[in-house]
C-alpha atoms as a PDB file:
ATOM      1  CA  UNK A   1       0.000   0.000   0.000  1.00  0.00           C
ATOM      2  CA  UNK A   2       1.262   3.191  -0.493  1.00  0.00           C
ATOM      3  CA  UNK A   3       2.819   5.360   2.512  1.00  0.00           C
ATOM      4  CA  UNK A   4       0.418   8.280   1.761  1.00  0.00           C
ATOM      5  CA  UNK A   5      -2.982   6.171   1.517  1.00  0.00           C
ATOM      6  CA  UNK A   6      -1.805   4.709   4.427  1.00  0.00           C
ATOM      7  CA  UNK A   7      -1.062   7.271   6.461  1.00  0.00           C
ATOM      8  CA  UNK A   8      -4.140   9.092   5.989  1.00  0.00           C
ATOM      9  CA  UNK A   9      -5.834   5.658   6.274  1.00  0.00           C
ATOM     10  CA  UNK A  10      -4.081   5.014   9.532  1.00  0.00           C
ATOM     11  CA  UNK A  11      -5.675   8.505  11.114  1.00  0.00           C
ATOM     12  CA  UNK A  12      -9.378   8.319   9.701  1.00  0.00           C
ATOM     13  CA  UNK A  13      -9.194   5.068  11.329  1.00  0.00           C
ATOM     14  CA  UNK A  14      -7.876   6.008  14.597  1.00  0.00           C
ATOM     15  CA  UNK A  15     -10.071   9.040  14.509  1.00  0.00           C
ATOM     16  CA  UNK A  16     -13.308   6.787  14.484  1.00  0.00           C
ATOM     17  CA  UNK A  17     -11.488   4.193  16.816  1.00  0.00           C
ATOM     18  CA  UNK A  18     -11.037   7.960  18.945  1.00  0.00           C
ATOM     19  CA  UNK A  19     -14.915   8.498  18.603  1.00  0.00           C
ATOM     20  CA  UNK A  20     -15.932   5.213  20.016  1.00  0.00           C
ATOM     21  CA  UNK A  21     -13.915   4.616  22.914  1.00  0.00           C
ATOM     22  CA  UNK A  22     -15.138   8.170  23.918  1.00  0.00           C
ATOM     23  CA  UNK A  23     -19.038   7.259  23.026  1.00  0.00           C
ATOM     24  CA  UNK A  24     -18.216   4.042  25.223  1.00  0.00           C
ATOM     25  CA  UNK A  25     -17.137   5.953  27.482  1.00  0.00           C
ATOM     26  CA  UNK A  26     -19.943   8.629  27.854  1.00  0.00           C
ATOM     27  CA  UNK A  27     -22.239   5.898  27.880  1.00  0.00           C
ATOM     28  CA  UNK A  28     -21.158   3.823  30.377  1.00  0.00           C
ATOM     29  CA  UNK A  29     -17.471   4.453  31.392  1.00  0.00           C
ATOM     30  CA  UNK A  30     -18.999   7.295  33.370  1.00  0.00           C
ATOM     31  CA  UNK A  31     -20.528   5.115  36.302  1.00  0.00           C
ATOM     32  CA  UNK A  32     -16.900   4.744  37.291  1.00  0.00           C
ATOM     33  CA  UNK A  33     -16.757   8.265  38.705  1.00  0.00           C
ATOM     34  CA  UNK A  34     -20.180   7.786  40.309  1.00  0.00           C
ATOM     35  CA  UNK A  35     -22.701   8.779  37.472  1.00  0.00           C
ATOM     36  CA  UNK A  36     -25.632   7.107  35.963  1.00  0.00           C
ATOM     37  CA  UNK A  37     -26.713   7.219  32.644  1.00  0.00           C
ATOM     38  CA  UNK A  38     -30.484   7.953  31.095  1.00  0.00           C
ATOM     39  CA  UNK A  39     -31.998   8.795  28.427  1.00  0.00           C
ATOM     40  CA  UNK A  40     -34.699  11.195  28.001  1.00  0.00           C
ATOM     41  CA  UNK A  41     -37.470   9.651  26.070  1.00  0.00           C
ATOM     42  CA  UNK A  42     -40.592  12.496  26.412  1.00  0.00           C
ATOM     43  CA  UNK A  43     -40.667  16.194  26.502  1.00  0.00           C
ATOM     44  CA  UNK A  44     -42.264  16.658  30.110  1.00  0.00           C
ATOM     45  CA  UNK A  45     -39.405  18.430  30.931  1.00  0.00           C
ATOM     46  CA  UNK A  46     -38.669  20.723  28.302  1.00  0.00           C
ATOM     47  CA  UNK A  47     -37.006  22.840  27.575  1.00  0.00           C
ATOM     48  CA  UNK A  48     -33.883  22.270  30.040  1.00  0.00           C
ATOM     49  CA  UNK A  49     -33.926  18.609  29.288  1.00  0.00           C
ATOM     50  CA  UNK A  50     -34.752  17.751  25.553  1.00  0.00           C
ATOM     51  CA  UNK A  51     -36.219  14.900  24.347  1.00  0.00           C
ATOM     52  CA  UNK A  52     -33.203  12.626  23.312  1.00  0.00           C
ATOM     53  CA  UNK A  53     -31.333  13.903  25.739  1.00  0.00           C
ATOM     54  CA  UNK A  54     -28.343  11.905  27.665  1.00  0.00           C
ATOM     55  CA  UNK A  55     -28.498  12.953  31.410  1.00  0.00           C
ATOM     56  CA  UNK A  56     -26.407  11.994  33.965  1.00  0.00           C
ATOM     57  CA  UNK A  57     -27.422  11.560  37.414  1.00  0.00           C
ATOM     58  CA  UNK A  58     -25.524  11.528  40.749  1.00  0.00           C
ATOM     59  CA  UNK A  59     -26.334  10.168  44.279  1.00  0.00           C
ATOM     60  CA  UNK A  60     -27.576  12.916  46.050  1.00  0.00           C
ATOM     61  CA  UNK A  61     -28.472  13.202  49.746  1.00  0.00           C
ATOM     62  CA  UNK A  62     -32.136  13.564  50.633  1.00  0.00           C
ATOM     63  CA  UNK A  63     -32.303  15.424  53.302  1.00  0.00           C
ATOM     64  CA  UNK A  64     -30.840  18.354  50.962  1.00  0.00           C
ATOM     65  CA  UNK A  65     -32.909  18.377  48.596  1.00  0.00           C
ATOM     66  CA  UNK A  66     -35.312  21.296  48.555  1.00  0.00           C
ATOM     67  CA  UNK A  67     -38.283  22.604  46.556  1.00  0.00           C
ATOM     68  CA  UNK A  68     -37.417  23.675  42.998  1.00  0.00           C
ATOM     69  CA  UNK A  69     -34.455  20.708  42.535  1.00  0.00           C
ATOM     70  CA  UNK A  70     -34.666  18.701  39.885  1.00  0.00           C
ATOM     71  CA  UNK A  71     -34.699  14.852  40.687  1.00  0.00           C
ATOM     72  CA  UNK A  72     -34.723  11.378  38.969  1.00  0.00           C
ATOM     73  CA  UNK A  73     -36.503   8.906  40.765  1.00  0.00           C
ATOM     74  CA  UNK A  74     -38.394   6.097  40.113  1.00  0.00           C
ATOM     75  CA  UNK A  75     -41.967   6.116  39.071  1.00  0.00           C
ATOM     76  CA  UNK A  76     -42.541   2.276  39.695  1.00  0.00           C
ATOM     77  CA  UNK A  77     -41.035  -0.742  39.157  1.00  0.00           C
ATOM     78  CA  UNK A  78     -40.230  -0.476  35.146  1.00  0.00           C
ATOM     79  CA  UNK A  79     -39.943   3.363  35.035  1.00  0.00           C
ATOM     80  CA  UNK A  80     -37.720   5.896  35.703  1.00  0.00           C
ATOM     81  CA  UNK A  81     -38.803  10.019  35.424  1.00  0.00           C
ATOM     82  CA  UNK A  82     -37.080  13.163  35.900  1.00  0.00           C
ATOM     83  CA  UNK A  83     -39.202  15.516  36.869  1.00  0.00           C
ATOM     84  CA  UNK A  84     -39.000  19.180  39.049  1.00  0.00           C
ATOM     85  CA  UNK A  85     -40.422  18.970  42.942  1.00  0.00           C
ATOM     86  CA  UNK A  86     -42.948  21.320  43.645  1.00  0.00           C
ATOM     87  CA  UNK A  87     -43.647  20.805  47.041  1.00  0.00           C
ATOM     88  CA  UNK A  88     -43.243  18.571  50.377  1.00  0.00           C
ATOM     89  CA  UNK A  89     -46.086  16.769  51.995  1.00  0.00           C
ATOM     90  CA  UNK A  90     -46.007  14.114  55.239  1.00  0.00           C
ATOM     91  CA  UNK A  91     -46.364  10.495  54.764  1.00  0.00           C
ATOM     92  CA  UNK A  92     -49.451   9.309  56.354  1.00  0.00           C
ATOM     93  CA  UNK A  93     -47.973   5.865  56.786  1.00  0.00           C
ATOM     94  CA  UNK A  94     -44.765   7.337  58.073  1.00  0.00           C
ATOM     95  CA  UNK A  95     -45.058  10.138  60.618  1.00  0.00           C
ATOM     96  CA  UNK A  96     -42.679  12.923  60.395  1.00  0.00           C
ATOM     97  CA  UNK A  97     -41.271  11.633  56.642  1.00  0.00           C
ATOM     98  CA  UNK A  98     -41.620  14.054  53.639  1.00  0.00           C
ATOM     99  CA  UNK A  99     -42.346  13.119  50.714  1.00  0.00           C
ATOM    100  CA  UNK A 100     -41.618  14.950  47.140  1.00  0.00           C
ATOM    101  CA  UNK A 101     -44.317  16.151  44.848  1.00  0.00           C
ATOM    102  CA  UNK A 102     -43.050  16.550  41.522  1.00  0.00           C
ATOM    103  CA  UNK A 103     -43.834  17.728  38.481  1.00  0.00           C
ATOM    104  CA  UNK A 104     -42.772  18.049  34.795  1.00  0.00           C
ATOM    105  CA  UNK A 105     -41.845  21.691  33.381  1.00  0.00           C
ATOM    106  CA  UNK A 106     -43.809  21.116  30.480  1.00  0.00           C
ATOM    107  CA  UNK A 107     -46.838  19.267  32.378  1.00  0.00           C
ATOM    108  CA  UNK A 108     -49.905  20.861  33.170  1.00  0.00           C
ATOM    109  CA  UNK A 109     -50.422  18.463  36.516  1.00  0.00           C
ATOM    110  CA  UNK A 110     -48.664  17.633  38.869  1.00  0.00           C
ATOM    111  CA  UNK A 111     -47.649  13.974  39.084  1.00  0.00           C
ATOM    112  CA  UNK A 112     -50.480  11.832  41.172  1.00  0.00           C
ATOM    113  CA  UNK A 113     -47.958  10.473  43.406  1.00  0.00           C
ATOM    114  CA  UNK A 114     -45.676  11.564  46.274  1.00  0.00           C
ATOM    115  CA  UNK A 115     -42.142  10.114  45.760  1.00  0.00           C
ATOM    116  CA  UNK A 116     -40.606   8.055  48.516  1.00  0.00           C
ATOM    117  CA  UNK A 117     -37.131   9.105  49.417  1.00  0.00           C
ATOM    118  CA  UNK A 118     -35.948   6.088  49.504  1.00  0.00           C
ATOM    119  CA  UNK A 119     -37.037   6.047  44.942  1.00  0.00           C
ATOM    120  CA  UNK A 120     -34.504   8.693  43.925  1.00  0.00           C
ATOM    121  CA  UNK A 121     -31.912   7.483  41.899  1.00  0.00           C
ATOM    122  CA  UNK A 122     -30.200  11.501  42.437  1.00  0.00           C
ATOM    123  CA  UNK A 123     -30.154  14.975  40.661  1.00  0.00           C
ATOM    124  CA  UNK A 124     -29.097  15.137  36.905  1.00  0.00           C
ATOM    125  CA  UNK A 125     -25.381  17.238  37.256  1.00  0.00           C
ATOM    126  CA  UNK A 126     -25.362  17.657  32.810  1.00  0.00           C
ATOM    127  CA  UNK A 127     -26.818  16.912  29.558  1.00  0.00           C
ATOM    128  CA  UNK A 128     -25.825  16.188  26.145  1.00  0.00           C
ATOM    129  CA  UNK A 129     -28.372  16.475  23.376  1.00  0.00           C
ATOM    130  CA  UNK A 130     -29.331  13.684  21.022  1.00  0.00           C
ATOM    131  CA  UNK A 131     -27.227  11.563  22.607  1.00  0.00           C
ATOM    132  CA  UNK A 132     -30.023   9.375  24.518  1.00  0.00           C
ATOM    133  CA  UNK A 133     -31.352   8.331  20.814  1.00  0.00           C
ATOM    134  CA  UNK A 134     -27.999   6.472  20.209  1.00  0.00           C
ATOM    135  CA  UNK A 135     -28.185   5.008  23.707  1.00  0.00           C
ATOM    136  CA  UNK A 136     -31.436   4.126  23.478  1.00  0.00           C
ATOM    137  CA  UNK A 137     -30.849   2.504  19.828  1.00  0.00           C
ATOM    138  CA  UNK A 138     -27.640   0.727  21.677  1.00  0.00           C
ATOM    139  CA  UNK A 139     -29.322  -0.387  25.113  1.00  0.00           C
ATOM    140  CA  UNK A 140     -31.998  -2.808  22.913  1.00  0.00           C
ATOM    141  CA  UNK A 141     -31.813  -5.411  19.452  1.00  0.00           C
ATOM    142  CA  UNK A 142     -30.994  -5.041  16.994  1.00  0.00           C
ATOM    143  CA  UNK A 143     -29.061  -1.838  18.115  1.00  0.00           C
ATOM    144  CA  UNK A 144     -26.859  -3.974  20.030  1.00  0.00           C
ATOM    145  CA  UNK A 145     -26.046  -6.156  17.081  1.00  0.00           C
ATOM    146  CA  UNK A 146     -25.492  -3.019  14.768  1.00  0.00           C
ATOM    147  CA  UNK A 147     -22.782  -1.632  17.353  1.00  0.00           C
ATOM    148  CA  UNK A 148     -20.864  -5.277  17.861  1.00  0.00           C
ATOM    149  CA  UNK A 149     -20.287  -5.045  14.167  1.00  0.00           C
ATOM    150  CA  UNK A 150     -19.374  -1.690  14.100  1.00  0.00           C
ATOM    151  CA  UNK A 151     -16.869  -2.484  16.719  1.00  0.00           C
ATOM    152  CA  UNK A 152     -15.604  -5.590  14.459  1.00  0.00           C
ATOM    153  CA  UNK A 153     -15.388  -2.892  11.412  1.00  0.00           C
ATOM    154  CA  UNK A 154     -13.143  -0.576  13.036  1.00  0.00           C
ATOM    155  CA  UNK A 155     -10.744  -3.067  14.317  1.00  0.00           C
ATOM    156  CA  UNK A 156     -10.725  -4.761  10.644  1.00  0.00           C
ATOM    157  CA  UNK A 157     -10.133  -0.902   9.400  1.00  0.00           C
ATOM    158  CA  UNK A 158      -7.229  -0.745  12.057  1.00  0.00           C
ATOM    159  CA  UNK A 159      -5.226  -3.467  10.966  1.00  0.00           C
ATOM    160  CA  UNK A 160      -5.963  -3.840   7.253  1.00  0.00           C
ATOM    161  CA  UNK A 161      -2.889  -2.264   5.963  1.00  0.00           C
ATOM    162  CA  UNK A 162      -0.629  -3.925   7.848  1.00  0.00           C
ATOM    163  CA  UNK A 163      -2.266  -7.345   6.529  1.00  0.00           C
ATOM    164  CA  UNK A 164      -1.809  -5.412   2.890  1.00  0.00           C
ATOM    165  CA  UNK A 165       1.452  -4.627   3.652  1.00  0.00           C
ATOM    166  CA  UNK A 166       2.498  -8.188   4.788  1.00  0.00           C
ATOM    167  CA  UNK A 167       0.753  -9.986   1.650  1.00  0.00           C
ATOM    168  CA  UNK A 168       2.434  -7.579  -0.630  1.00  0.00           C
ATOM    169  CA  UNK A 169       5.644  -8.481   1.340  1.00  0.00           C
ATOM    170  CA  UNK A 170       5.325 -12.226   1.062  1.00  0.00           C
ATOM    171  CA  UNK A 171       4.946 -12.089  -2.681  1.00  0.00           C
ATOM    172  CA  UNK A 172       8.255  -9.408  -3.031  1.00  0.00           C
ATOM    173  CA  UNK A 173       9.971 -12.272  -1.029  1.00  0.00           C
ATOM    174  CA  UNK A 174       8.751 -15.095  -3.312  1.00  0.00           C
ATOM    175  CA  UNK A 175       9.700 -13.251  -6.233  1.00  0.00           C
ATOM    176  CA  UNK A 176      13.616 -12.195  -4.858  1.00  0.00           C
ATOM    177  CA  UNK A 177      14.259 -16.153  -4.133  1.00  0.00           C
ATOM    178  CA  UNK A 178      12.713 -17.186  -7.816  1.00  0.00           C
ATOM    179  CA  UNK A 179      15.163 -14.487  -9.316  1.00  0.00           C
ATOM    180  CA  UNK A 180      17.980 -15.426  -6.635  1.00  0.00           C
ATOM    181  CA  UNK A 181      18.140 -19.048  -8.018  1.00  0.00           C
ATOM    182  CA  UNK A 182      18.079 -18.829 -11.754  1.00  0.00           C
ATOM    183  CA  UNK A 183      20.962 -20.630 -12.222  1.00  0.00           C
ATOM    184  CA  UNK A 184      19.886 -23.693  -9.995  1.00  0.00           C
ATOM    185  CA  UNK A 185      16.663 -23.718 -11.970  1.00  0.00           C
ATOM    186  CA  UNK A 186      18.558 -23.768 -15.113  1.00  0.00           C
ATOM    187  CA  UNK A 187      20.875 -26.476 -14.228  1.00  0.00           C
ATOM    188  CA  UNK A 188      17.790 -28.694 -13.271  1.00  0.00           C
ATOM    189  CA  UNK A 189      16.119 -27.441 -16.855  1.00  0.00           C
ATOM    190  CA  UNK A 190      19.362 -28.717 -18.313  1.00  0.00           C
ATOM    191  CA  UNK A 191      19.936 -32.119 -16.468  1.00  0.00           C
ATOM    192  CA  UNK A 192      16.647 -33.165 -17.390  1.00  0.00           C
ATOM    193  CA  UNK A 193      16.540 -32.475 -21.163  1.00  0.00           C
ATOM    194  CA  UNK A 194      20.156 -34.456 -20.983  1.00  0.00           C
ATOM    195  CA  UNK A 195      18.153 -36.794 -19.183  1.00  0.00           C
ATOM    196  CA  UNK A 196      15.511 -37.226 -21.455  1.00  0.00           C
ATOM    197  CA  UNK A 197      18.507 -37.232 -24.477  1.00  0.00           C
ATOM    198  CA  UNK A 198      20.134 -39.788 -23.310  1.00  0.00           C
ATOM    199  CA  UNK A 199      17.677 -43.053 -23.901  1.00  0.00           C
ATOM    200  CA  UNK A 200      17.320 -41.784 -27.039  1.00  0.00           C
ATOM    201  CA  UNK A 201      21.438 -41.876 -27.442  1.00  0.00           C
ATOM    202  CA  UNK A 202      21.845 -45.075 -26.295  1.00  0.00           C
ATOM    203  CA  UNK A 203      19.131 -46.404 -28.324  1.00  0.00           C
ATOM    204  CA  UNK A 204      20.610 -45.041 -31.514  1.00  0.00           C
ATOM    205  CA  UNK A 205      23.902 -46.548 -30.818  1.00  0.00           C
ATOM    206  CA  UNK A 206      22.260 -49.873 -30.257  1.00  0.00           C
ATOM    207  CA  UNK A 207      20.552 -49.348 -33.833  1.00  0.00           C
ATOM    208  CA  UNK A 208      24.292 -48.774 -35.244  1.00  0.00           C
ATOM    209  CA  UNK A 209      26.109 -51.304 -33.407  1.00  0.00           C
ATOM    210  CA  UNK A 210      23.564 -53.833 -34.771  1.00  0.00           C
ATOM    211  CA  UNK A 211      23.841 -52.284 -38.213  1.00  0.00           C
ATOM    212  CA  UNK A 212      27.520 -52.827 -38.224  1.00  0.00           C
ATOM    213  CA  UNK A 213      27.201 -56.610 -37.164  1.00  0.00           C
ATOM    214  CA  UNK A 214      26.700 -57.747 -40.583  1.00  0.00           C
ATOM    215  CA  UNK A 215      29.997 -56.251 -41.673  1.00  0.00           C
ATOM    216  CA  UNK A 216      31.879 -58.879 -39.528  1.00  0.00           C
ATOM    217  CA  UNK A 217      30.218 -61.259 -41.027  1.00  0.00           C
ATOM    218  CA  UNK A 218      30.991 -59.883 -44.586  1.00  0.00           C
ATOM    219  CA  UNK A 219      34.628 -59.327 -44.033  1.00  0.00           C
ATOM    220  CA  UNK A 220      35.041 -63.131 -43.431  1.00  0.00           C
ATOM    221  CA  UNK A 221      32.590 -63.967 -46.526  1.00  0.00           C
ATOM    222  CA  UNK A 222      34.573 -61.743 -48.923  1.00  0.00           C
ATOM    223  CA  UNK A 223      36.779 -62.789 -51.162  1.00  0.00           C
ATOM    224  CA  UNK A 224      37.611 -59.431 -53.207  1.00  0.00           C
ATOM    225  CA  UNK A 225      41.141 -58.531 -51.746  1.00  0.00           C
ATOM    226  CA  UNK A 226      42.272 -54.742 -51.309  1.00  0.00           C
ATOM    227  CA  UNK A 227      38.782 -52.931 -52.157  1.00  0.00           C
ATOM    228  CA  UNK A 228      36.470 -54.355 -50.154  1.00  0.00           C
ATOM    229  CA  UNK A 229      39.296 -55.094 -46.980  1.00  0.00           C
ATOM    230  CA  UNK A 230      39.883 -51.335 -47.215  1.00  0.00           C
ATOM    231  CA  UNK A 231      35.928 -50.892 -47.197  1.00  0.00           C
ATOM    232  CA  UNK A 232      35.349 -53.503 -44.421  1.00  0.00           C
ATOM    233  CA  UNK A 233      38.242 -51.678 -41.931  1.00  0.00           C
ATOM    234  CA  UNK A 234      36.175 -48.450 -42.758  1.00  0.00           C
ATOM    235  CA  UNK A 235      33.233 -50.217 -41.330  1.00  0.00           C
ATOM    236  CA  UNK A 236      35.141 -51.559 -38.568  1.00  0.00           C
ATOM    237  CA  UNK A 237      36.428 -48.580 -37.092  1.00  0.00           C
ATOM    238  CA  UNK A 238      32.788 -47.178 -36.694  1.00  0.00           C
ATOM    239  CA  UNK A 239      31.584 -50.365 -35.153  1.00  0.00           C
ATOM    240  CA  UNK A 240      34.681 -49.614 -32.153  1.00  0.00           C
ATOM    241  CA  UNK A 241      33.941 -46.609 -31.963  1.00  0.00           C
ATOM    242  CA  UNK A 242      30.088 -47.321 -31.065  1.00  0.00           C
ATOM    243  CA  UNK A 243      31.139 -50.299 -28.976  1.00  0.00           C
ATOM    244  CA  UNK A 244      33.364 -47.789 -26.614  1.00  0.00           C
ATOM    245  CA  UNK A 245      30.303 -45.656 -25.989  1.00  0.00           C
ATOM    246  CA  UNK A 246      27.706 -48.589 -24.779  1.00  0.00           C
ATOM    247  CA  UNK A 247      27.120 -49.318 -21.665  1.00  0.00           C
ATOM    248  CA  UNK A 248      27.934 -52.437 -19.715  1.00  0.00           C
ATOM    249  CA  UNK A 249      23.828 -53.868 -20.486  1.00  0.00           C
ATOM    250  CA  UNK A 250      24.201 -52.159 -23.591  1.00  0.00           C
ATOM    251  CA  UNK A 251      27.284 -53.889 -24.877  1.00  0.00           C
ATOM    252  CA  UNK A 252      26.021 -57.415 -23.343  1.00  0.00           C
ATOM    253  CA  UNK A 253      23.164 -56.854 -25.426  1.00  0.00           C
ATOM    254  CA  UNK A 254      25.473 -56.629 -28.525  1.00  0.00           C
ATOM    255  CA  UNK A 255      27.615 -59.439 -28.052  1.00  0.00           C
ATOM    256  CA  UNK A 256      24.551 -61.972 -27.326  1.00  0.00           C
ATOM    257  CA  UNK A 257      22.915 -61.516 -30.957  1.00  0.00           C
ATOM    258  CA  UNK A 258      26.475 -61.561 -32.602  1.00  0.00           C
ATOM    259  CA  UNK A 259      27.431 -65.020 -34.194  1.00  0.00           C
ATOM    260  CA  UNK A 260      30.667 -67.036 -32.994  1.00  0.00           C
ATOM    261  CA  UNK A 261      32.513 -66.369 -36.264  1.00  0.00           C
ATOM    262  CA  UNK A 262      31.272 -62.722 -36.156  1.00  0.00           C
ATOM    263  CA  UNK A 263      32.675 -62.483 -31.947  1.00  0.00           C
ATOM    264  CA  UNK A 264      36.126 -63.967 -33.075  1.00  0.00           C
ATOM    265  CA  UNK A 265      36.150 -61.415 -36.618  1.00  0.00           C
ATOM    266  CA  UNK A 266      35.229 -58.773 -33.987  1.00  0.00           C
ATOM    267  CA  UNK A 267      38.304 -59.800 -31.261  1.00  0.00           C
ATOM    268  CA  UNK A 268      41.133 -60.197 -34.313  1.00  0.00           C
ATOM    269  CA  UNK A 269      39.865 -56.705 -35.154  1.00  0.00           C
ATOM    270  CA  UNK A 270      40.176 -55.460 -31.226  1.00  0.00           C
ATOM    271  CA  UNK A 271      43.789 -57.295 -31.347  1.00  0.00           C
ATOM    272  CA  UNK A 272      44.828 -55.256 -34.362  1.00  0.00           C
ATOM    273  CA  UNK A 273      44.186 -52.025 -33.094  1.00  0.00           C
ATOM    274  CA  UNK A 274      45.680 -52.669 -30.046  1.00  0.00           C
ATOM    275  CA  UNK A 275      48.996 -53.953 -31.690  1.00  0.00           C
ATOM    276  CA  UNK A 276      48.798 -50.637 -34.161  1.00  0.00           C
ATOM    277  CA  UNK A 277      48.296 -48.751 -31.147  1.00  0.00           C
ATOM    278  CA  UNK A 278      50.901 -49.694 -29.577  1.00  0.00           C
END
């Protein structure tokens, strides 16, 4: 890959990396200083808290809290609400403990209930707008699914040019040893076609040697004197020379098809040389 695309690839990708570690972390890394996370799903409160709204909420004492403070509480079992109290009122099942009437900004009523103190969660500290749609699309299927694979993207993204890179790399390696070793690859190119050659050789010489047989048997037969002795040494001295390049099988071959009369023509002839040789 080149060094410019990846560069540039390598800091989009660590920007968006960037982005979701610090979405993770406004969405839930938060509870580690003491915060808890909601989402704002209606517009009783508007407009200080807007629908799709991410507030975070912490612990607050309840003994502090006076008329005016905003709270998040429960609302029952399955429901949590932030709404403004509006006033104080005595339990009747609990002498001497106040309860919280509350009320949305944007509500005509107040709500029907007292809260217990014991049902707030705490007051809401900040806000950041919009944010509670993406938590809300997160918290619940197939939201959940859609940010797993996001996740899975962005580390593919991460690491993808370094698993360019190291393809690209393995086939620049291949290529330098092919083009390091020409020479061995040649050699082998070469031993095989002699290879291959030398059947074919051997074969041939076979053919000859057996061609030349007859001409033992035709120097004895003869009865012409310089010519066809002159002719017949001719023929001879071919014959040697094909005998000296059989092989051992090759020459046992020869000798087992040649007649008696045509193995002692061919060891007078063998004698000669040597004597003229020497």
């Amino acid at each position: 890959m080149n060094k410019n695309i990846k560069k540039v690839w390598n800091i989009a990708a660590w920007c968006l990396v960037a982005m979701v570690v610090i979405l993770a972390i406004l969405l839930a890394g938060v509870r580690v200083f003491g915060f808890r996370v909601f989402a704002v799903l209606s517009g009783s409160m508007e407009p200080e808290f807007m629908t799709g709204s991410l507030i975070y909420v912490r612990e607050v004492d309840t003994d502090e809290l006076e008329v005016k403070d905003v709270i998040t509480f429960m609302l029952d079992e399955n429901t949590v609400a932030t709404h403004r109290i509006v006033g104080l009122v005595e339990s009747e099942e609990e002498p001497g403990l106040m309860l919280f009437k509350t009320k949305g900004d944007a509500n005509q009523d107040e709500d029907g209930t007292p809260v217990h103190p014991k049902n707030v969660i705490g007051q809401p500290t900040f806000t950041i707008p919009y944010l509670g749609y993406v938590a809300a699309f997160i918290q619940n299927p197939p939201g959940t699914y859609v940010a797993i694979s996001i996740g899975a993207i962005l580390v593919l993204l991460v690491f993808l040019p370094d698993l360019i890179d190291s393809e690209e790399e393995k086939k620049r390696m291949t290529k330098k040893q092919a083009a390091s070793n020409p020479r061995r690859q040649t050699n082998q190119e070469r031993s095989s076609q002699s290879a291959s050659k030398i059947p074919c050789s051997s074969t041939a010489n076979q053919q000859q040697s057996q061609d030349f047989a007859p001409s033992v048997q035709n120097e004895q037969a003869t009865a012409q004197p310089k010519k066809t002795r002159q002719g017949t040494e001719q023929i001879d001295d071919r014959l040697i020379r094909a005998l000296r390049k059989m092989t051992p099988e090759q020459l046992s071959e020869f000798t087992k098809k040649l007649t008696p009369d045509q193995m002692q023509a061919l060891i007078r002839k063998l004698e000669e040389k040597k004597q003229n040789h020497n």
